[in-house]
N, C-alpha and C. Protein backbone atom coordinates (compact mmCIF):
# COMPACT_ATOMS: atom_id res chain seq x y z
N UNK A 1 -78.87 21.27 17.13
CA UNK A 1 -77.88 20.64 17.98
C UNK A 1 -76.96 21.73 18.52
N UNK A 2 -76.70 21.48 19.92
CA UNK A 2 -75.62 22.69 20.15
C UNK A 2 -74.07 22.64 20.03
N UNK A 3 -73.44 21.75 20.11
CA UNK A 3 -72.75 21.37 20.06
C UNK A 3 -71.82 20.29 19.14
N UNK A 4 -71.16 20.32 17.78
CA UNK A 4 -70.84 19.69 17.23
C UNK A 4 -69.73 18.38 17.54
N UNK A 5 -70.15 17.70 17.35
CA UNK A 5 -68.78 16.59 17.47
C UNK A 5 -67.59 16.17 16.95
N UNK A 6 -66.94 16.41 17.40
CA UNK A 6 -65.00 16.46 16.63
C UNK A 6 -64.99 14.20 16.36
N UNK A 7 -65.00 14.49 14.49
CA UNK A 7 -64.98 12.82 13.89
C UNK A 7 -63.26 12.73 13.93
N UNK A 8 -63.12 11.35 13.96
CA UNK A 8 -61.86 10.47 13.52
C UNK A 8 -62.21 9.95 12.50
N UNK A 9 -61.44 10.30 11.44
CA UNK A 9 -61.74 9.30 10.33
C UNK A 9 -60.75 8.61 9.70
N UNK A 10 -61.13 7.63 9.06
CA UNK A 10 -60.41 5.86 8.86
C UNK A 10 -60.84 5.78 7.69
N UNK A 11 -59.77 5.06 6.48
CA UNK A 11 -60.16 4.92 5.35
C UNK A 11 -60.60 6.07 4.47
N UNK A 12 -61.17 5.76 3.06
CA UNK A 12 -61.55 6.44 2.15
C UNK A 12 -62.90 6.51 1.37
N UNK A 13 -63.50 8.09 0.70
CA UNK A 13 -64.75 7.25 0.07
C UNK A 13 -65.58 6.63 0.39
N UNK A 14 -65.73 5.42 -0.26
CA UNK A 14 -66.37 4.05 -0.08
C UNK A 14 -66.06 3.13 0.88
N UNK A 15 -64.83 3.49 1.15
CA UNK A 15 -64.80 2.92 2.46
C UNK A 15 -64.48 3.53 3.97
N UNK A 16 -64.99 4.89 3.96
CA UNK A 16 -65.14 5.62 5.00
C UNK A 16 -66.08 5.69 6.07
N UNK A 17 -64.77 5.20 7.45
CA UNK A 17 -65.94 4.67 8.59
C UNK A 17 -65.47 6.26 9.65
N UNK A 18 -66.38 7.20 9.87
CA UNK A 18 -66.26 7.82 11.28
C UNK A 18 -66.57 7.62 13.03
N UNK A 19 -65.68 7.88 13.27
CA UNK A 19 -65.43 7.71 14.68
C UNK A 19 -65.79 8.76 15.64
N UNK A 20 -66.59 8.95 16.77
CA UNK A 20 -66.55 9.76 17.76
C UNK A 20 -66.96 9.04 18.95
N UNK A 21 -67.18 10.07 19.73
CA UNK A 21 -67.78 9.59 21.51
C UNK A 21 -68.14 11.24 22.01
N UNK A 22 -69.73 10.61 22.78
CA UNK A 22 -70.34 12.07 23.03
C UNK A 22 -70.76 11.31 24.36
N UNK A 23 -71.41 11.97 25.61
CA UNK A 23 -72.00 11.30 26.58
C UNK A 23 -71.34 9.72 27.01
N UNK A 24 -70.18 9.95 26.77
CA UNK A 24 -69.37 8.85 27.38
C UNK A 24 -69.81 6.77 26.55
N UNK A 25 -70.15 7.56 24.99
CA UNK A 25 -70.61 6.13 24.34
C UNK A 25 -70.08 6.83 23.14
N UNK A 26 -69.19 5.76 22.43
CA UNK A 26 -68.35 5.56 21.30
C UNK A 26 -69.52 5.06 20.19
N UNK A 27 -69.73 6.48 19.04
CA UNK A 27 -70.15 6.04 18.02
C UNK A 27 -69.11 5.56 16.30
N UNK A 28 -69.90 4.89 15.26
CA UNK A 28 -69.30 4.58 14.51
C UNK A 28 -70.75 4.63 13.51
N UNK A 29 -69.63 5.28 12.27
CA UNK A 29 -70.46 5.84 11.38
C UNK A 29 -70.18 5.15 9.89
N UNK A 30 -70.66 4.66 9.24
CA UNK A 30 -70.20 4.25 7.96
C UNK A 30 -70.38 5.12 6.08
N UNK A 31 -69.57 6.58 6.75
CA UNK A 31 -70.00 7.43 5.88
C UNK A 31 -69.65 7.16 4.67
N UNK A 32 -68.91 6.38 3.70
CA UNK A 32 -68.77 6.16 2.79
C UNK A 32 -70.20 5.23 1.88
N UNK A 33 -70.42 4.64 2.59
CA UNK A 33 -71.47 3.66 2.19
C UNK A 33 -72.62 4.89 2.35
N UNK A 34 -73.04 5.66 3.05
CA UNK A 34 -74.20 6.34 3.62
C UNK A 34 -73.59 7.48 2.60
N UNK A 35 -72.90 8.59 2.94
CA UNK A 35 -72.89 9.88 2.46
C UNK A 35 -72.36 10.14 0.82
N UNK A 36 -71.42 9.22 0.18
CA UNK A 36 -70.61 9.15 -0.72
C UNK A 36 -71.20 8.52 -2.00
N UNK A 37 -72.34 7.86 -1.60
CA UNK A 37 -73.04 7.45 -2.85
C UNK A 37 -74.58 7.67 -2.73
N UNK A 38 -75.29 7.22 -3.97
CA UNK A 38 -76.66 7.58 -4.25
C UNK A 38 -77.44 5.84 -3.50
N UNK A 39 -78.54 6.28 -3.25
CA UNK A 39 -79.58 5.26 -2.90
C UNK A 39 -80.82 5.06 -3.29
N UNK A 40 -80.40 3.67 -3.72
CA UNK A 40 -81.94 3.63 -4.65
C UNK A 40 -83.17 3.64 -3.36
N UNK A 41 -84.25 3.95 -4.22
CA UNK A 41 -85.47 4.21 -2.41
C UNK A 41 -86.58 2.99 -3.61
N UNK A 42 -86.92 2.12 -2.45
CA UNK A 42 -88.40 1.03 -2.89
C UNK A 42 -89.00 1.53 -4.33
N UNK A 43 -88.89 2.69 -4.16
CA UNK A 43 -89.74 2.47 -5.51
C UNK A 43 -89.57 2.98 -6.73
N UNK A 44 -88.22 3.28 -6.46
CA UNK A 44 -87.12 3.30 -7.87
C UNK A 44 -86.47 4.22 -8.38
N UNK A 45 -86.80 5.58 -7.37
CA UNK A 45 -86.22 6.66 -7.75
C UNK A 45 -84.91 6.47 -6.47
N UNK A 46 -83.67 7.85 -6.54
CA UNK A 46 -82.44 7.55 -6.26
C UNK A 46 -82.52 8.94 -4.99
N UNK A 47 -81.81 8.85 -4.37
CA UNK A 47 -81.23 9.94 -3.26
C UNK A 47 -79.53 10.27 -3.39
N UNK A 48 -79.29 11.46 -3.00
CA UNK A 48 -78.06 11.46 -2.90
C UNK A 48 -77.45 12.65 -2.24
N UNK A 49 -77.12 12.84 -0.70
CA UNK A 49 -76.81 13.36 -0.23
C UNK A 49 -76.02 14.39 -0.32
N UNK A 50 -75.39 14.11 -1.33
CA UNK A 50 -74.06 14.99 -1.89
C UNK A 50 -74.22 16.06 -2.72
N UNK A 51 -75.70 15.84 -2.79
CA UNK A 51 -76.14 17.16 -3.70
C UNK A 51 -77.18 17.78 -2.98
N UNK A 52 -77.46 17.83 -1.70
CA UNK A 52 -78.02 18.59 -0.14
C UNK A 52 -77.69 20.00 0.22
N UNK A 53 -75.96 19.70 -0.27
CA UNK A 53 -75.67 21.26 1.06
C UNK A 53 -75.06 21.15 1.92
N UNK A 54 -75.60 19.47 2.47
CA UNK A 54 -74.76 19.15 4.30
C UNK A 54 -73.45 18.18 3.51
N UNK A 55 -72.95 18.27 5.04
CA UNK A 55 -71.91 18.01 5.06
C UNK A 55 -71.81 16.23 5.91
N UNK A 56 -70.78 15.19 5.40
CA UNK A 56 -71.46 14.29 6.35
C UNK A 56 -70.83 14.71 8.09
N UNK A 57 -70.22 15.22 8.23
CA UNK A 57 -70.16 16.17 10.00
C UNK A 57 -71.54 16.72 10.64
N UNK A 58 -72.47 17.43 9.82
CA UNK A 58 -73.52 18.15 10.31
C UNK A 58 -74.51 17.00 10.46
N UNK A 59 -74.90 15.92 9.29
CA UNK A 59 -75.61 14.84 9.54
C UNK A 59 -75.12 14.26 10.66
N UNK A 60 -74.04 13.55 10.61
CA UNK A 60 -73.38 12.74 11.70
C UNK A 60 -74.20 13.66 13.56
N UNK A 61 -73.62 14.54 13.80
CA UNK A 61 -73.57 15.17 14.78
C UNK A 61 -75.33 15.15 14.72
N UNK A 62 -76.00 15.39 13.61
CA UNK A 62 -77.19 15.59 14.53
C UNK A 62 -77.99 13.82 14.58
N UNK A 63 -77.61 12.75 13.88
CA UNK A 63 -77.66 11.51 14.27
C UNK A 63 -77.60 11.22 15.89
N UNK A 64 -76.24 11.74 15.92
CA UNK A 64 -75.53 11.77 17.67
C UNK A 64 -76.27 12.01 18.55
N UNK A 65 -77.03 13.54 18.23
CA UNK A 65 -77.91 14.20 19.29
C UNK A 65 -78.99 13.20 19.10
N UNK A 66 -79.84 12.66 18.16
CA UNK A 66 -81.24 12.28 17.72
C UNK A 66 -80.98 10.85 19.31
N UNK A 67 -80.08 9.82 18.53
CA UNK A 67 -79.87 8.77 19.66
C UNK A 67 -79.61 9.24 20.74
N UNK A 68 -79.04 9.97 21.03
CA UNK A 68 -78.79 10.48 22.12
C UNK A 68 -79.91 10.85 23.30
N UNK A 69 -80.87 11.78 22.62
CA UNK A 69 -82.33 12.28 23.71
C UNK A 69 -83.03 10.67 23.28
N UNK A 70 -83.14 10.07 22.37
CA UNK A 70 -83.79 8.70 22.27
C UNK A 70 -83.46 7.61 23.64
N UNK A 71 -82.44 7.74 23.91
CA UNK A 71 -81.53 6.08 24.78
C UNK A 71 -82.35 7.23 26.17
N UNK A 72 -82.41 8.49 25.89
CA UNK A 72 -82.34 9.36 27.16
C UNK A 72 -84.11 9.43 27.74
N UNK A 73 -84.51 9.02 26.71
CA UNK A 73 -85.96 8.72 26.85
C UNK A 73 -86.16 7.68 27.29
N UNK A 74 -85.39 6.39 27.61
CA UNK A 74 -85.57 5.18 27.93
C UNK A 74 -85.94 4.34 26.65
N UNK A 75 -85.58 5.18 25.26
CA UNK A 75 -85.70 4.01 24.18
C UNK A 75 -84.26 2.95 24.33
N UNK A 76 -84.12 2.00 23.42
CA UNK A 76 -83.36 1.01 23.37
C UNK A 76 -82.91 0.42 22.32
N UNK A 77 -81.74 0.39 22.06
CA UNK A 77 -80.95 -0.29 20.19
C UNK A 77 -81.01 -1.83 20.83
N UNK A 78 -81.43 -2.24 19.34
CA UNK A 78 -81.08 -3.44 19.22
C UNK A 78 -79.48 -3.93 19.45
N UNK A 79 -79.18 -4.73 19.82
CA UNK A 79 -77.87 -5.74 19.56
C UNK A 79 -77.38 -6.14 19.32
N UNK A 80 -76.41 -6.00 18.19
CA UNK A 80 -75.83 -7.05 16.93
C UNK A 80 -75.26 -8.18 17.61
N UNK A 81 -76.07 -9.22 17.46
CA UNK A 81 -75.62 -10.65 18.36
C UNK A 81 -76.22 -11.92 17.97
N UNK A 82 -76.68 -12.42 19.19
CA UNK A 82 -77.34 -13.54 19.29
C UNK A 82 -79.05 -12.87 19.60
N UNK A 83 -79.95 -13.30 18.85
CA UNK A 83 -80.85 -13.13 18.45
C UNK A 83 -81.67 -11.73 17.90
N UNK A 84 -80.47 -11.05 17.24
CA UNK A 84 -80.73 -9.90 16.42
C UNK A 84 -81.48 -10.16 15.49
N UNK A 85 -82.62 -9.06 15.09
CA UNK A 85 -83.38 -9.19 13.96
C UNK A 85 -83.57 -8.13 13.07
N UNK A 86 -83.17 -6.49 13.36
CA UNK A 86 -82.71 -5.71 12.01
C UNK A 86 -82.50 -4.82 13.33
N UNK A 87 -81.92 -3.69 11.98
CA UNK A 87 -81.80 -2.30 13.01
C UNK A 87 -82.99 -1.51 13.26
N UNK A 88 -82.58 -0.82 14.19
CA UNK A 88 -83.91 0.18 14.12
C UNK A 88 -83.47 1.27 13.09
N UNK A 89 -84.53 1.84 13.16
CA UNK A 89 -84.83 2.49 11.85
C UNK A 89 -85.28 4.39 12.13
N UNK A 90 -84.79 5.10 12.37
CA UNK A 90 -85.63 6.33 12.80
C UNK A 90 -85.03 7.42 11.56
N UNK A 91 -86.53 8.19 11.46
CA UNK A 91 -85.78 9.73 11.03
C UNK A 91 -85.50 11.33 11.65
N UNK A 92 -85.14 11.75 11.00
CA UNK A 92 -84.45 13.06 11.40
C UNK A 92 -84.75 14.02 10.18
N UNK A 93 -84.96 15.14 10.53
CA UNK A 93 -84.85 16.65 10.03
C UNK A 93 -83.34 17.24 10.18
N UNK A 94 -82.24 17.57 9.15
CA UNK A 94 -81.32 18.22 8.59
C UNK A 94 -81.19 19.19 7.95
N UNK A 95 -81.39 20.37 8.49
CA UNK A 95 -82.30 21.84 7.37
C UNK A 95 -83.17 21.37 6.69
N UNK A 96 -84.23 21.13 6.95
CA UNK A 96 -85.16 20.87 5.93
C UNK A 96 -85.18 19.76 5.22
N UNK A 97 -84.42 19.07 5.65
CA UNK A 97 -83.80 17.86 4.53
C UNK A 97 -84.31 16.38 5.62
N UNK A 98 -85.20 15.99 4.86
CA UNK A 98 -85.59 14.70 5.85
C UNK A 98 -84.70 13.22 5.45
N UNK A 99 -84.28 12.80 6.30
CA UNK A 99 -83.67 12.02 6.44
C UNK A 99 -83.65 10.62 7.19
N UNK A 100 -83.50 9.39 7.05
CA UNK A 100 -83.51 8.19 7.87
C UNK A 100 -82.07 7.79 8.24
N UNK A 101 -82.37 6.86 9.33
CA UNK A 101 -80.83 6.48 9.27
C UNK A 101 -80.98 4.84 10.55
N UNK A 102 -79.84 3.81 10.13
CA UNK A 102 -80.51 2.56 10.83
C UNK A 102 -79.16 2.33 11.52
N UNK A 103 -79.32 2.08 13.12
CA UNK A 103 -78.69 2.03 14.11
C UNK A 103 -79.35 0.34 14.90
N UNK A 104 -77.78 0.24 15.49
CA UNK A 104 -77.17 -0.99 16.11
C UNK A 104 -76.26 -0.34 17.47
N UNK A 105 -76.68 -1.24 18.35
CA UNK A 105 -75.86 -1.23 19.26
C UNK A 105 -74.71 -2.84 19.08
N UNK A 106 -73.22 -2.36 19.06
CA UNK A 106 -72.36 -3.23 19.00
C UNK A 106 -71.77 -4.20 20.25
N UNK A 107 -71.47 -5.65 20.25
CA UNK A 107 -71.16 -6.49 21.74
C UNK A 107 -70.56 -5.26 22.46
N UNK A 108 -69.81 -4.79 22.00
CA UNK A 108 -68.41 -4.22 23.10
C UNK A 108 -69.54 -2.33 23.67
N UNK A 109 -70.33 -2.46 23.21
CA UNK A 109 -71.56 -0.86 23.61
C UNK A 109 -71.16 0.13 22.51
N UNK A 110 -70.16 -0.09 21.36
CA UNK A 110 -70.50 1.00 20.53
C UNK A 110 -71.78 0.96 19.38
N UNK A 111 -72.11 2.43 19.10
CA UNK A 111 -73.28 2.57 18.80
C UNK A 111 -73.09 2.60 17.22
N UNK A 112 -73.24 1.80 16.48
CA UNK A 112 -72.98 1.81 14.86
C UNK A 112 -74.06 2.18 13.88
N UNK A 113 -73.87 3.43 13.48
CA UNK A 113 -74.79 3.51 12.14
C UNK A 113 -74.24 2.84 11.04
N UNK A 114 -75.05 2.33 10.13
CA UNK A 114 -74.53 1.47 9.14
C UNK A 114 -75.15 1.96 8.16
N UNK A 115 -76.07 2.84 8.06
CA UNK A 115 -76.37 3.59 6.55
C UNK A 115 -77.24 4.98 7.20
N UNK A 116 -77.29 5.95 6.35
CA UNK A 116 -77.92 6.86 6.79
C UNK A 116 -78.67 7.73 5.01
N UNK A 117 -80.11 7.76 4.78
CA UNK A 117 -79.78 8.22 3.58
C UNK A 117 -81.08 9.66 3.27
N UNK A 118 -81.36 10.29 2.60
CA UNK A 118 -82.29 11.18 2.61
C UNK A 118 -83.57 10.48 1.72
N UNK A 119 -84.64 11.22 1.97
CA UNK A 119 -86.16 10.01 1.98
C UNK A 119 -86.73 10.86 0.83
């Protein structure tokens, strides 16, 4: 990514939501839930970001870029609305560090990640 993105952040921990806007679309990040704790994966073993290296800024920002060339490709987020049926789902490479992360587009056009975790 070339360019990093300057976060606003709200709350604490577990309940830490980040804020930015890149290409003129307001993202929202739910790093407390995503970066701050461990995740169990299907089949029973745990993840946990916090013991990576990254930072949740370097994830975040390259999330940003990932949607970013995606919407720029003519892909498309779902809608948190009236006839929503999950998020999409994509991954990403973070030094070496593979990663998923599940995105929503919000009524008002912001772009909400709501978990992001390593695979």
């Amino acid at each position: 990514m070339s360019e990093m993105p300057s976060f606003v952040s709200k709350g604490s921990r577990g309940d830490l939501v980040h804020y930015t806007e890149s290409s003129g679309i307001r993202f929202q990040f739910k790093t407390g839930h995503s970066f701050y704790r461990a995740h169990l994966m299907p089949e029973g073993g745990k993840t946990d970001l916090r013991t990576t290296g990254l930072t949740p800024d370097q994830v975040e920002g390259e999330i940003v870029a990932d949607i970013l060339i995606f919407l720029d490709s003519g892909g498309e987020l779902p809608v948190l609305g009236k006839g929503f049926r999950m998020p999409l789902q994509r991954e990403i490479i973070v030094e070496r560090h593979r990663l998923a992360y599940r995105v929503v587009e919000l009524m008002d056009g912001t772009i909400s990640v709501g978990t992001y975790f390593a695979l």
